[in-house]
Protein backbone atom coordinates (compact mmCIF):
# COMPACT_ATOMS: atom_id res chain seq x y z
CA UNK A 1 25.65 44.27 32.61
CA UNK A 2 23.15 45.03 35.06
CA UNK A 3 20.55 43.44 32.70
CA UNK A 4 22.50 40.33 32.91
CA UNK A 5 22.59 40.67 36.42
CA UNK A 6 18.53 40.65 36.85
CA UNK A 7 18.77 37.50 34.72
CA UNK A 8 21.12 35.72 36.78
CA UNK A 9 19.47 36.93 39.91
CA UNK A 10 15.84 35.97 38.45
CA UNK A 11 17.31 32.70 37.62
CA UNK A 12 18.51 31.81 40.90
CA UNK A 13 15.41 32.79 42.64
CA UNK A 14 13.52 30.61 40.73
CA UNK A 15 15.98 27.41 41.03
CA UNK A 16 15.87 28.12 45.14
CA UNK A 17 11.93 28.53 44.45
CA UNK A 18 11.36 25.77 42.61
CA UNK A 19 13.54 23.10 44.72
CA UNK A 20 11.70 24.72 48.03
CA UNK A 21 8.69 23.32 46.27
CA UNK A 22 10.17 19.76 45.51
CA UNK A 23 10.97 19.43 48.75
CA UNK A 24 8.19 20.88 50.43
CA UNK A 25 5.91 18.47 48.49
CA UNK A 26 8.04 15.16 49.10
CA UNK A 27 7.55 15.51 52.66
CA UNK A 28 7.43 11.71 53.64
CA UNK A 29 11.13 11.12 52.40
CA UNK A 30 11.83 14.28 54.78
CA UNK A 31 9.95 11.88 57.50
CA UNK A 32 11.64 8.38 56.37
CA UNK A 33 15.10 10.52 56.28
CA UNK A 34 14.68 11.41 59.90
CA UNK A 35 13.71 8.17 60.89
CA UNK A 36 16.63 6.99 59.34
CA UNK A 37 18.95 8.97 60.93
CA UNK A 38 19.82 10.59 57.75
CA UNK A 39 19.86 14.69 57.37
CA UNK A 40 17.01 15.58 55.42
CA UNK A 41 18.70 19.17 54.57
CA UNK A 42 21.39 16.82 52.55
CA UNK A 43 18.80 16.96 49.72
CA UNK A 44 18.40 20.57 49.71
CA UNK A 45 22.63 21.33 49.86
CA UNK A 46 22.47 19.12 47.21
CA UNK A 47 20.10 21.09 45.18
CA UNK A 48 21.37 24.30 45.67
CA UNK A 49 25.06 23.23 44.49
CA UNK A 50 23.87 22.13 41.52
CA UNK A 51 21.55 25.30 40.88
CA UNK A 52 24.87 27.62 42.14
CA UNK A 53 26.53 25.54 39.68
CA UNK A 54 24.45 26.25 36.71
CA UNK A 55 24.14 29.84 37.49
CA UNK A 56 27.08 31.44 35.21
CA UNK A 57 25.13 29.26 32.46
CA UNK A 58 21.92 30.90 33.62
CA UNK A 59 21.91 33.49 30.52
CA UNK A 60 22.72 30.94 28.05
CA UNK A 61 19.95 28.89 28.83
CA UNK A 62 17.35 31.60 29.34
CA UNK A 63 18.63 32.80 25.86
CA UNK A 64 19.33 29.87 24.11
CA UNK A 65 17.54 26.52 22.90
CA UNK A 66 15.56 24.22 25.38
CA UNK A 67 18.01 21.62 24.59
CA UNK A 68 19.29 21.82 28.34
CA UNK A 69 15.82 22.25 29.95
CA UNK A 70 14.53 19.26 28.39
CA UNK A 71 17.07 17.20 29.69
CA UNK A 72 16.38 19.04 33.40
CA UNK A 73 12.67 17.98 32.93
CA UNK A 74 13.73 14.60 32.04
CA UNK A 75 16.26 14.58 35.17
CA UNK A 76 13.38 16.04 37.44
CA UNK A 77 11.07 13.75 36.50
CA UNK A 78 13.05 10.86 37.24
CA UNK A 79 14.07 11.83 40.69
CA UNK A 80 10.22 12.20 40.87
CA UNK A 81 9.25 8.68 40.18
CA UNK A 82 12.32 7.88 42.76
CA UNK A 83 10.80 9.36 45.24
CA UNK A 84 7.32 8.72 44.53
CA UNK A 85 8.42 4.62 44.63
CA UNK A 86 10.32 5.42 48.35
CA UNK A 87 6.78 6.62 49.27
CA UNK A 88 5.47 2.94 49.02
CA UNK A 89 8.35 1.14 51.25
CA UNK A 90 7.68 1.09 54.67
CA UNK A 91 10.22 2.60 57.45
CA UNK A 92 11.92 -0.13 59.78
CA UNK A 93 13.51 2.74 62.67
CA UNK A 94 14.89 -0.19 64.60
CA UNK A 95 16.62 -1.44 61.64
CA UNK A 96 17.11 1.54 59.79
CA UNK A 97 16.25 0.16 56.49
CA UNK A 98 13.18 0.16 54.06
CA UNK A 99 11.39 -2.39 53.33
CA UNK A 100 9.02 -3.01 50.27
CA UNK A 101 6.25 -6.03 49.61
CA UNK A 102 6.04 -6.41 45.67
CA UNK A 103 5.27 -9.11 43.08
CA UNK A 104 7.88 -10.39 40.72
CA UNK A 105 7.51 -13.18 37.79
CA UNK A 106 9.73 -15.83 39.00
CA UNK A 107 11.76 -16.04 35.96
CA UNK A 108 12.60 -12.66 37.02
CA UNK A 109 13.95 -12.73 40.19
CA UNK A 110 17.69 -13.04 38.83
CA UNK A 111 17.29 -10.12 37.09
CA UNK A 112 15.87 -7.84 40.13
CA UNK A 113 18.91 -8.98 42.53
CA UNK A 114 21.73 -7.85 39.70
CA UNK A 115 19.64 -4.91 39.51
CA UNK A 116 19.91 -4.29 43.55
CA UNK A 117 23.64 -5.61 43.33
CA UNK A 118 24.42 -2.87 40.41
CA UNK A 119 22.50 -0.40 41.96
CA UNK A 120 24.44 -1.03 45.52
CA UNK A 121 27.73 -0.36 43.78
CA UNK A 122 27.22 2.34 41.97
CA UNK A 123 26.23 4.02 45.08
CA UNK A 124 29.03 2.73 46.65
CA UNK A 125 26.78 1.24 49.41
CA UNK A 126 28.53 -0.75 52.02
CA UNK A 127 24.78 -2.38 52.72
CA UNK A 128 23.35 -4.81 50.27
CA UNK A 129 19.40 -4.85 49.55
CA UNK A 130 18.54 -8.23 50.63
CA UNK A 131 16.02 -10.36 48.74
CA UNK A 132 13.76 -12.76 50.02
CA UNK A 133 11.01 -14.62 48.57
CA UNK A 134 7.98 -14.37 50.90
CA UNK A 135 4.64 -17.46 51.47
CA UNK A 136 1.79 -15.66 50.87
CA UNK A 137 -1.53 -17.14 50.33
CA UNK A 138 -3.22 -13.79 48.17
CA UNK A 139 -4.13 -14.16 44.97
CA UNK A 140 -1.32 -13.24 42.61
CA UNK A 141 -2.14 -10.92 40.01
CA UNK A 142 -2.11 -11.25 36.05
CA UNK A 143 1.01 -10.67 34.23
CA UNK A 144 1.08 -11.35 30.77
CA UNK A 145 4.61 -11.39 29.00
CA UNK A 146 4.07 -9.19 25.77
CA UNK A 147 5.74 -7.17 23.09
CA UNK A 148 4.66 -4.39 20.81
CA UNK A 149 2.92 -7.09 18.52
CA UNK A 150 0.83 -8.96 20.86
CA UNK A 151 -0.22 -6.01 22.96
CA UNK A 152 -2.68 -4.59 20.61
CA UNK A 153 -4.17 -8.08 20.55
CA UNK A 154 -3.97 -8.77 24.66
CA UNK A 155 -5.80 -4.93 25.05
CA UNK A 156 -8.36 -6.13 22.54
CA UNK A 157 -9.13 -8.92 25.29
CA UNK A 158 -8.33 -6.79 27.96
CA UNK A 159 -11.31 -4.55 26.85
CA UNK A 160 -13.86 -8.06 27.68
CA UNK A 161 -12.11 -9.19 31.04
CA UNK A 162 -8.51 -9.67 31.92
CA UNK A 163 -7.89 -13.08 32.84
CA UNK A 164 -7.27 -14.43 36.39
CA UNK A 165 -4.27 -15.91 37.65
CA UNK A 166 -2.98 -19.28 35.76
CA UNK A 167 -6.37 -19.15 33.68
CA UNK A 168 -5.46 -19.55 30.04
CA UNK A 169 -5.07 -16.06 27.91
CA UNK A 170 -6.93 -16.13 24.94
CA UNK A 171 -5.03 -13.18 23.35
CA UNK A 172 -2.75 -15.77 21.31
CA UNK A 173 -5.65 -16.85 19.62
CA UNK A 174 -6.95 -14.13 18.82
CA UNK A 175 -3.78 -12.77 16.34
CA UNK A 176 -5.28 -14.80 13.73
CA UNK A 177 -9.05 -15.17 14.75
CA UNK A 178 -9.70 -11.33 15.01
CA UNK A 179 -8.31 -9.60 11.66
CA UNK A 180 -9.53 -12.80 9.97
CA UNK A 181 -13.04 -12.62 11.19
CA UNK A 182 -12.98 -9.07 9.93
CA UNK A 183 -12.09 -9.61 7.03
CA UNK A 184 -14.75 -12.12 6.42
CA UNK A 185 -17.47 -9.38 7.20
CA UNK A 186 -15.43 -6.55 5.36
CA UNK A 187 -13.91 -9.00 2.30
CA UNK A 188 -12.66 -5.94 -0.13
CA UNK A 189 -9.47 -6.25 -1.54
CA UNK A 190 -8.76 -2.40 -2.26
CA UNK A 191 -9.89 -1.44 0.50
CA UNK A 192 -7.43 -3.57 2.26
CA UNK A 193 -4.35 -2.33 0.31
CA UNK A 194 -5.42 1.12 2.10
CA UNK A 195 -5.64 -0.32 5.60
CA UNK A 196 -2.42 -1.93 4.91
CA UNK A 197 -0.43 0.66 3.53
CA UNK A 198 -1.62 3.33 5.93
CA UNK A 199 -0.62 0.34 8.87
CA UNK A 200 2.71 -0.10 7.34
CA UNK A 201 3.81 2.98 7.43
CA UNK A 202 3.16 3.36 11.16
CA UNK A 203 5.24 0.22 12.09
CA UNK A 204 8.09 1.26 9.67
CA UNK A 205 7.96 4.77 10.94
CA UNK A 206 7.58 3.44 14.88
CA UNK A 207 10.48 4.45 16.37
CA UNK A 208 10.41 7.95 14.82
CA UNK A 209 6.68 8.63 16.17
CA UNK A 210 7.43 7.12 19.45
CA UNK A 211 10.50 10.04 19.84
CA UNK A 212 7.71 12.49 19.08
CA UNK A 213 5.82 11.95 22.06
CA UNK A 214 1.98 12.70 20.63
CA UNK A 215 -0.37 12.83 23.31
CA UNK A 216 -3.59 12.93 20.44
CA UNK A 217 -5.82 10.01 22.11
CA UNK A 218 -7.38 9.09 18.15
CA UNK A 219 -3.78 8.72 16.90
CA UNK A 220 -2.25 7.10 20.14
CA UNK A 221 -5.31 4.08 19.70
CA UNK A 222 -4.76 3.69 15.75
CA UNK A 223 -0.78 3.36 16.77
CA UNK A 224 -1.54 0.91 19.29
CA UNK A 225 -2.88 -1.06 17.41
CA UNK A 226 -0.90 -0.60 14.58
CA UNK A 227 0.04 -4.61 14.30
CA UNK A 228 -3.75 -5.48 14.50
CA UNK A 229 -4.88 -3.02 11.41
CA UNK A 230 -1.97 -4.37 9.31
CA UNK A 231 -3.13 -8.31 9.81
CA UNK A 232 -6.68 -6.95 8.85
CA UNK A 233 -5.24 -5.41 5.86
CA UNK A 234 -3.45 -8.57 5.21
CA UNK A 235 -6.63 -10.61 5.58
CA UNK A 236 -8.76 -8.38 3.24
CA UNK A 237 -6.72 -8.40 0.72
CA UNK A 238 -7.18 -12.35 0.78
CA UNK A 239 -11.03 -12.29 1.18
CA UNK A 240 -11.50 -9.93 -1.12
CA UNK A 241 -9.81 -11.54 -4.17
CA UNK A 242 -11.89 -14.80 -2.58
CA UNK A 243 -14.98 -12.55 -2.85
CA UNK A 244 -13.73 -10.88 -6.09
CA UNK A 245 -14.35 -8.07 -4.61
CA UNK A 246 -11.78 -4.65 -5.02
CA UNK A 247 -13.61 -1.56 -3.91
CA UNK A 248 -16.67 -3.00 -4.58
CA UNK A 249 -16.38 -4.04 -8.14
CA UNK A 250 -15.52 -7.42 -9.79
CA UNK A 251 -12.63 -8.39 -11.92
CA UNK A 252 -12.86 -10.83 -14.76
CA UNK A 253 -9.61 -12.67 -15.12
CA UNK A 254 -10.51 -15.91 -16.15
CA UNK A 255 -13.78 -15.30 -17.89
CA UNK A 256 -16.98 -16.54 -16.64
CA UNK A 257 -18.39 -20.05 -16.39
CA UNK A 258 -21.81 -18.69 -17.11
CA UNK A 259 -23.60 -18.69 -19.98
CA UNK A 260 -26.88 -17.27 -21.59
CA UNK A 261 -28.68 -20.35 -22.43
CA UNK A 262 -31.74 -18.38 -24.06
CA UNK A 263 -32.40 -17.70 -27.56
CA UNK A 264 -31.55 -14.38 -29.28
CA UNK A 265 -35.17 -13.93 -30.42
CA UNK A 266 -36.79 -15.15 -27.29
CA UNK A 267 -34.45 -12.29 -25.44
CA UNK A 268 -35.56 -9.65 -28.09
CA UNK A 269 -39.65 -10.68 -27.34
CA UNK A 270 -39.51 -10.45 -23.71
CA UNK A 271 -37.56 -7.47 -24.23
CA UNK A 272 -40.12 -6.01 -26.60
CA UNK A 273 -42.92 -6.94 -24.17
CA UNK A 274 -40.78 -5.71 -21.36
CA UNK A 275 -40.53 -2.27 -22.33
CA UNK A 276 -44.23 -2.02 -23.38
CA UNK A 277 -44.99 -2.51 -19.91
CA UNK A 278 -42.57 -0.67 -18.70
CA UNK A 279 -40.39 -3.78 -16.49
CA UNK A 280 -37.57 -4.34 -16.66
CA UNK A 281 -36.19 -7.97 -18.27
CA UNK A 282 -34.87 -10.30 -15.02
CA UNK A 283 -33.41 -13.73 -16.35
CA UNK A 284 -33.06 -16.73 -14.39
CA UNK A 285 -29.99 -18.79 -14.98
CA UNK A 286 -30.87 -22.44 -13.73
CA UNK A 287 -27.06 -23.85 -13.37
CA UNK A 288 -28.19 -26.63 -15.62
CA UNK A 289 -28.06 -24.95 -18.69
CA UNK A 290 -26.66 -21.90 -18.05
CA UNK A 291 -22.86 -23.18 -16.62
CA UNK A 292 -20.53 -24.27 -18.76
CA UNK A 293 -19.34 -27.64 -18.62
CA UNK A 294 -16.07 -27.65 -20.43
CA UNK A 295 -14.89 -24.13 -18.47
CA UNK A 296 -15.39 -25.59 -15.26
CA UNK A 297 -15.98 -23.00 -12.46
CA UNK A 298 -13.99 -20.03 -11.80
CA UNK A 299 -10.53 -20.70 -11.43
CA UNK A 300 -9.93 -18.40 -7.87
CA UNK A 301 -12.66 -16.57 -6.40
CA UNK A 302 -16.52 -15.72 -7.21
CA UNK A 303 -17.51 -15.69 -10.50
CA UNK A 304 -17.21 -12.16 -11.47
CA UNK A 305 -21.17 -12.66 -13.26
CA UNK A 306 -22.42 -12.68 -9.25
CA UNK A 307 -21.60 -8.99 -9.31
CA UNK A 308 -24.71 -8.22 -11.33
CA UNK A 309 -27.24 -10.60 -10.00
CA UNK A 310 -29.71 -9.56 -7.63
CA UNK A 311 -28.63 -12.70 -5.18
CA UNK A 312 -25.19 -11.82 -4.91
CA UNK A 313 -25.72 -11.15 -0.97
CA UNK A 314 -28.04 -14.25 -0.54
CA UNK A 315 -25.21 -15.81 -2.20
């Protein structure tokens, strides 16, 4: 027993330790408490109920899984980003209230005062936040309404400039001009199938690698812009069959409207003189005589025959 003893002992020096620190380091609410009238030592009673409270438990978590310091971490680091937003608002002593200066979309502003209502009764607060919309003549700042689709595209513009107050976003546009673009310049059908497949599978698995948390920057910029990668798949599939292109090779589906409008002998003489002079046999194909009429062209696509002819990038 006097094992468990240390343990419980170790356990509340650290909780005493490790709140001394909090409040040590949030030293302006200590300052904005006072100024209210408020006991700032309320914070630290607080604290060491809860850590007294937890202390028969001590051995259990010590000893068994992180399930209950995870959800500490998560508590701490809320109060955390409490306090650090009480850190902006200014102190009123007269008044005894804080005040704060911040922008809001206006078809938002409903939704901020339930949120201050709610919030007031929960706490059981006798006071009300009050709301007031404020003239100011400063230059709003941007604020873009997006979801998880269009903010892989509104980052892509982002990257150039972000756009100024009630100038027009070109991010919108750019859902279908982007992947399509690049699939014009990469146009391979196969290549797309990987592009989308490997995109697919991090939208349908989102949620699931979101819970993971994975702080890799390479992976965290391919899953932001998981919605961009699968349009570009999307598009290269298109511009490649339109290219007749599928990792670099051509498919004949249709057969080609080309024809070989030379003789058989004619071919087997320049072949003849060809290899005596060690060249190799180039034919021209003038359209002519060398497409056929009744075919038509190709029915979708390139003409596979481009494949093999030396223009095919000219072309």
């Amino acid at each position: 027993m006097t094992k468990s003893g240390d343990n419980y002992e170790r356990y509340h020096m650290c909780c005493e330790k490790y709140m001394q620190i909090m409040a040590s380091s949030f030293h302006k609410i200590r300052v904005m408490l006072s100024g209210l009238g408020a006991a700032p030592f309320i914070v630290l009673s607080i604290a060491t109920r809860a850590s007294n409270g937890r202390i028969p438990n001590g051995l259990s978590l010590v000893r068994g899984p992180r399930r209950g310091s995870e959800t500490e971490k998560i508590t701490l680091l809320k109060l955390k980003s409490i306090f650090h937003t009480l850190n902006m608002f200014s102190v009123d002593v007269t008044q005894k209230c804080l005040i704060a200066e911040c922008w809001v979309p206006t078809v938002d502003l409903p939704s901020v005062g339930m949120a201050l209502h709610r919030g007031a009764e929960l706490s059981g607060s006798t006071v009300h936040a009050v709301l007031n919309e404020m003239e100011t003549h400063r230059m709003p700042p941007t604020y873009f309404k997006l979801n998880k689709f269009t903010q892989g595209f509104q980052n892509i513009v982002d990257a150039y400039g972000i756009a100024s107050y009630r100038e027009v976003n070109p991010a919108p546009w750019s859902i279908i001009s982007f992947p399509f673009l690049f699939a014009v310049m990469f146009g391979d059908s196969g290549h797309g199938i990987i592009m989308l497949l490997a995109a697919l599978s991090l939208v349908v698995f989102e949620k699931k690698l979101i819970s993971m948390k994975i702080r890799d920057e390479i992976f965290n910029t391919f899953f932001g812009g998981r919605y961009v990668v699968l349009l570009m798949g999307i598009f290269s599939i298109y511009t490649g069959l339109l290219y007749n292109d599928i990792y670099s090779k051509s498919i004949d589906i249709f057969g080609s409207s080309w024809k070989n409008p030379y003789p058989r002998p004619l071919l087997e003489q320049m072949e003849r003189e060809g290899h005596d002079h060690g060249q190799t046999l180039d034919l021209t194909l003038p359209p002519k005589y060398s497409v056929d009429s009744e075919l038509g062209p190709y029915p979708f696509g390139v003409d596979p025959i481009w494949n093999i002819a030396k223009n095919k990038l000219n072309f």
